[in-house]
C-alpha atoms as a PDB file:
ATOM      1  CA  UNK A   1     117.867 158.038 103.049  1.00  0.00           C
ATOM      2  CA  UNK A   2     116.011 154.655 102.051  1.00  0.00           C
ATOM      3  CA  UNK A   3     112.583 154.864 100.155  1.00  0.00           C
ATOM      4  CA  UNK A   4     110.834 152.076  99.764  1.00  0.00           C
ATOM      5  CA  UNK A   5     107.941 151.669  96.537  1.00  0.00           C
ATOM      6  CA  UNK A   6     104.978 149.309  96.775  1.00  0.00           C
ATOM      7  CA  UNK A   7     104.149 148.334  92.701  1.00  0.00           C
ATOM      8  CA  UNK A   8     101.739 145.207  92.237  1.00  0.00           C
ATOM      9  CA  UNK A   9     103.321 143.512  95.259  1.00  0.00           C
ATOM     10  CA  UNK A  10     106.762 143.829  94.636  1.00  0.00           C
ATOM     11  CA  UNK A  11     108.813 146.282  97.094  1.00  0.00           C
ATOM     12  CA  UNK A  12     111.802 148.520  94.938  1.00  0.00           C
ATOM     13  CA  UNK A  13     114.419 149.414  97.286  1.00  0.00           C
ATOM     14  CA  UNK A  14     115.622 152.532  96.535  1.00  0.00           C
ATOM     15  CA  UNK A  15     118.789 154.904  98.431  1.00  0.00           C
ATOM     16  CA  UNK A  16     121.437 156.923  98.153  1.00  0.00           C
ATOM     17  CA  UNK A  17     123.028 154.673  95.634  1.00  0.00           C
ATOM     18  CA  UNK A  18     120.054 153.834  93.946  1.00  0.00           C
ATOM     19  CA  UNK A  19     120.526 153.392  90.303  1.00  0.00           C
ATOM     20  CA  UNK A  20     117.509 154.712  87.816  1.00  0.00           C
ATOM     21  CA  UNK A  21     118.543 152.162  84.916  1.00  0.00           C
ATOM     22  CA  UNK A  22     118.641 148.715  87.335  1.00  0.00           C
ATOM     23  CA  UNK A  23     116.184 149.417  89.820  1.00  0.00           C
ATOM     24  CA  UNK A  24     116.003 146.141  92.637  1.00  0.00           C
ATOM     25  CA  UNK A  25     112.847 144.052  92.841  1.00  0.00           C
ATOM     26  CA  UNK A  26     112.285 142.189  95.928  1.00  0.00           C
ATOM     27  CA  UNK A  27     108.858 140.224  97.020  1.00  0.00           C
ATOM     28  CA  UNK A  28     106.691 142.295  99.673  1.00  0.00           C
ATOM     29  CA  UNK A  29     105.628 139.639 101.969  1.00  0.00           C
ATOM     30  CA  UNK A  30     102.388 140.341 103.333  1.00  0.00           C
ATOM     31  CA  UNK A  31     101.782 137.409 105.458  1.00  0.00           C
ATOM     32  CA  UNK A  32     104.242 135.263 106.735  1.00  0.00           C
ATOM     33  CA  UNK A  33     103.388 131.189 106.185  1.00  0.00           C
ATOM     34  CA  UNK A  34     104.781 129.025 108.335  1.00  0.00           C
ATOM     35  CA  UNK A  35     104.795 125.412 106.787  1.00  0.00           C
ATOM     36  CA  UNK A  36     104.301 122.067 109.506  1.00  0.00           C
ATOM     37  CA  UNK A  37     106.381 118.775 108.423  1.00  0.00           C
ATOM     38  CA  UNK A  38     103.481 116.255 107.663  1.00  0.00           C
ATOM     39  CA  UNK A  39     102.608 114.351 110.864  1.00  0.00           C
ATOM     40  CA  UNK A  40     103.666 110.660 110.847  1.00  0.00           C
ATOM     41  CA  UNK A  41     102.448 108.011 113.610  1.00  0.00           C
ATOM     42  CA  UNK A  42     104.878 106.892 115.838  1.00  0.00           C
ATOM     43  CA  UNK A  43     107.161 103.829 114.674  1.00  0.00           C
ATOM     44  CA  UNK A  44     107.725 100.551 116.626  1.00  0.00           C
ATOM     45  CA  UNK A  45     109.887  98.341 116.070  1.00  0.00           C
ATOM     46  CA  UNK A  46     109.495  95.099 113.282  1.00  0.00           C
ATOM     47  CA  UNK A  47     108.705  92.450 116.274  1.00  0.00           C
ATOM     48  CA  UNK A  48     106.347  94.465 117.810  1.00  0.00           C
ATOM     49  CA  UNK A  49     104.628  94.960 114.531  1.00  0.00           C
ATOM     50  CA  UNK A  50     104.637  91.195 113.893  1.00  0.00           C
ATOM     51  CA  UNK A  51     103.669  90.734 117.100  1.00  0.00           C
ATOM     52  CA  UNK A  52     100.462  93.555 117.463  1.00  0.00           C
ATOM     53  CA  UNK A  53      99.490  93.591 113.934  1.00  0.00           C
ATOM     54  CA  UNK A  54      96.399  91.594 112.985  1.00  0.00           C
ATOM     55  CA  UNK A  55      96.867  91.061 108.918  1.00  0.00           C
ATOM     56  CA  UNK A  56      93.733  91.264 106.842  1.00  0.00           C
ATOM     57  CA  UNK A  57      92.942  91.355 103.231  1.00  0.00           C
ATOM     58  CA  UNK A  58      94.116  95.119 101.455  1.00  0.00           C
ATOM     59  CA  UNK A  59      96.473  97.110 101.720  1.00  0.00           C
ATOM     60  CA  UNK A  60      98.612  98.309 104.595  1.00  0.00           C
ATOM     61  CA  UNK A  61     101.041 101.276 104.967  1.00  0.00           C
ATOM     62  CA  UNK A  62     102.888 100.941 108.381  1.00  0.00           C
ATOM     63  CA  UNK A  63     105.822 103.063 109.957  1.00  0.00           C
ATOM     64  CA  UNK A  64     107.921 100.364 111.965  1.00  0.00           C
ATOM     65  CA  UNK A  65     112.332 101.100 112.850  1.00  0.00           C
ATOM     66  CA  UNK A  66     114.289  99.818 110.456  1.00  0.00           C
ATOM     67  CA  UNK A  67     116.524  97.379 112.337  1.00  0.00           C
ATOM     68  CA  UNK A  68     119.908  98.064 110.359  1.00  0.00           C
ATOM     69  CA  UNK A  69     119.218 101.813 110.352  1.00  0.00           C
ATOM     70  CA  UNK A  70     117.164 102.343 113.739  1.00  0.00           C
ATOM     71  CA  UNK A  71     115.485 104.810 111.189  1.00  0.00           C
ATOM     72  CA  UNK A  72     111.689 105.222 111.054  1.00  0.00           C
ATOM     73  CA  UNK A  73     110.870 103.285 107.374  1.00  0.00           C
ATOM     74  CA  UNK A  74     107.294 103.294 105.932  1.00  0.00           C
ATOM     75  CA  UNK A  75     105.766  99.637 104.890  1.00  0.00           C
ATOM     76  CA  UNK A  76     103.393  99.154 102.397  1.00  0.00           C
ATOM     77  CA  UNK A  77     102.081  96.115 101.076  1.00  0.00           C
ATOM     78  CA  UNK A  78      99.059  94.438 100.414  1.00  0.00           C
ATOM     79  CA  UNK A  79      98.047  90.739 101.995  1.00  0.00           C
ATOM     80  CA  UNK A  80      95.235  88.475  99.921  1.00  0.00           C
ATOM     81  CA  UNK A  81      92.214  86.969 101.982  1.00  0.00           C
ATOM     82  CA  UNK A  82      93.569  84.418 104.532  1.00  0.00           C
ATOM     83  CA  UNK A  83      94.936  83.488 108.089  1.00  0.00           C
ATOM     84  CA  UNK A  84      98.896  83.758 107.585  1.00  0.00           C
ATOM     85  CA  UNK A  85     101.832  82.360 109.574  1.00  0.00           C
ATOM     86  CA  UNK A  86     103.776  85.806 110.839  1.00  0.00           C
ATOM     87  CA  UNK A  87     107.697  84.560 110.513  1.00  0.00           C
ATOM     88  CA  UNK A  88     110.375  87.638 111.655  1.00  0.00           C
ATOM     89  CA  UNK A  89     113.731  87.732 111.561  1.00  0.00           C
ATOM     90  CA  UNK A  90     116.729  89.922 112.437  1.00  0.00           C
ATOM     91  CA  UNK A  91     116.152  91.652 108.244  1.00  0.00           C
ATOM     92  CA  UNK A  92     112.803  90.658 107.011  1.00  0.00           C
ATOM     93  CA  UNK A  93     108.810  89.783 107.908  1.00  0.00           C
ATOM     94  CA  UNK A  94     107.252  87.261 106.366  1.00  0.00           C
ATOM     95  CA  UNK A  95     103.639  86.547 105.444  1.00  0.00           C
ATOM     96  CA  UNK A  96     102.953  83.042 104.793  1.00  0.00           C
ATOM     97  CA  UNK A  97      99.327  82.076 103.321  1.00  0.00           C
ATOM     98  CA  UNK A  98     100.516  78.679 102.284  1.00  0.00           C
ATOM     99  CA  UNK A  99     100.149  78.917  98.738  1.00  0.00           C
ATOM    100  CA  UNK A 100     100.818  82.177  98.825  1.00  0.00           C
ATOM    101  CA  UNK A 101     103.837  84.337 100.316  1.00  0.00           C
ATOM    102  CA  UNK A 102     104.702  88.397 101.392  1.00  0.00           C
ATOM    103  CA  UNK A 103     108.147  89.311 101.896  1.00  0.00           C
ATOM    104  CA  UNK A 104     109.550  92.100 103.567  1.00  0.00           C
ATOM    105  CA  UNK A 105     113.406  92.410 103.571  1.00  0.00           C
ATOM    106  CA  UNK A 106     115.049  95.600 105.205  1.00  0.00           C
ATOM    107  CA  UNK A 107     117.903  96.249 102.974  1.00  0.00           C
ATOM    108  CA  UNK A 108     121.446  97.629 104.572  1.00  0.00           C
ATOM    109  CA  UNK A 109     120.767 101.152 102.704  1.00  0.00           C
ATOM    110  CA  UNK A 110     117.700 102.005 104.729  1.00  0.00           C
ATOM    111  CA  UNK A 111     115.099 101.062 102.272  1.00  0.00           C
ATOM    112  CA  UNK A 112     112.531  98.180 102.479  1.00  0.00           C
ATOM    113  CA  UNK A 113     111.712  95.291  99.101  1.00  0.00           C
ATOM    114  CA  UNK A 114     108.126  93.935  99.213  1.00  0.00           C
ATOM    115  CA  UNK A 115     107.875  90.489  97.386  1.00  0.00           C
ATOM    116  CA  UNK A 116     104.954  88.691  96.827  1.00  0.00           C
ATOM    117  CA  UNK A 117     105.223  84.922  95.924  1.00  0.00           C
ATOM    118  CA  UNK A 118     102.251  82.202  94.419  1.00  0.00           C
END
């Protein structure tokens, strides 16, 4: 017959084979927590990011597919004060200020390299 022991919130299991010099110390769970994966916005895809996205000064953290992986890939990167020329390609974004440049390459291992050019 199984006993069980509630002592400063740990449950000892005790039974017919219950051993009085290595008694067994499990948690007592008292309320179950139920964690949610973080909520991220819905990606699109890097020419309809180019193509929608209106770049001002600061700093920007997008989700957009990465177009070797077709994986959602965050973007983060910060643009100067300015009206830029928006140049895409099949594996980067470009940001061209004239003097100054953004880069955005999509690498073939899923991950994305910011560069920023004077």
């Amino acid at each position: 017959m199984n006993s069980l022991l509630l002592t400063a919130g740990l449950v000892m299991q005790a039974g017919p084979a219950y051993d009085h010099h290595h008694p067994v110390f499990v948690p007592a769970l008292r309320h179950a927590v139920i964690v949610a994966p973080p909520h991220r916005p819905a990606a699109v895809s890097v020419e309809e990011f180019a193509r929608c996205f209106r770049p001002t000064a600061g700093r920007h953290s997008e989700w957009v597919i990465h177009p070797i992986t077709h994986q959602p890939v965050e973007i983060c990167f910060d643009l100067p004060h300015g009206s830029p020329r928006v140049e895409v390609n099949r594996r980067s974004l470009e940001f061209d200020f004239g003097r100054r440049e953004v880069g955005i390459q999509f690498l073939p291992n899923g991950t994305v390299d910011v560069r920023y050019r004077n």
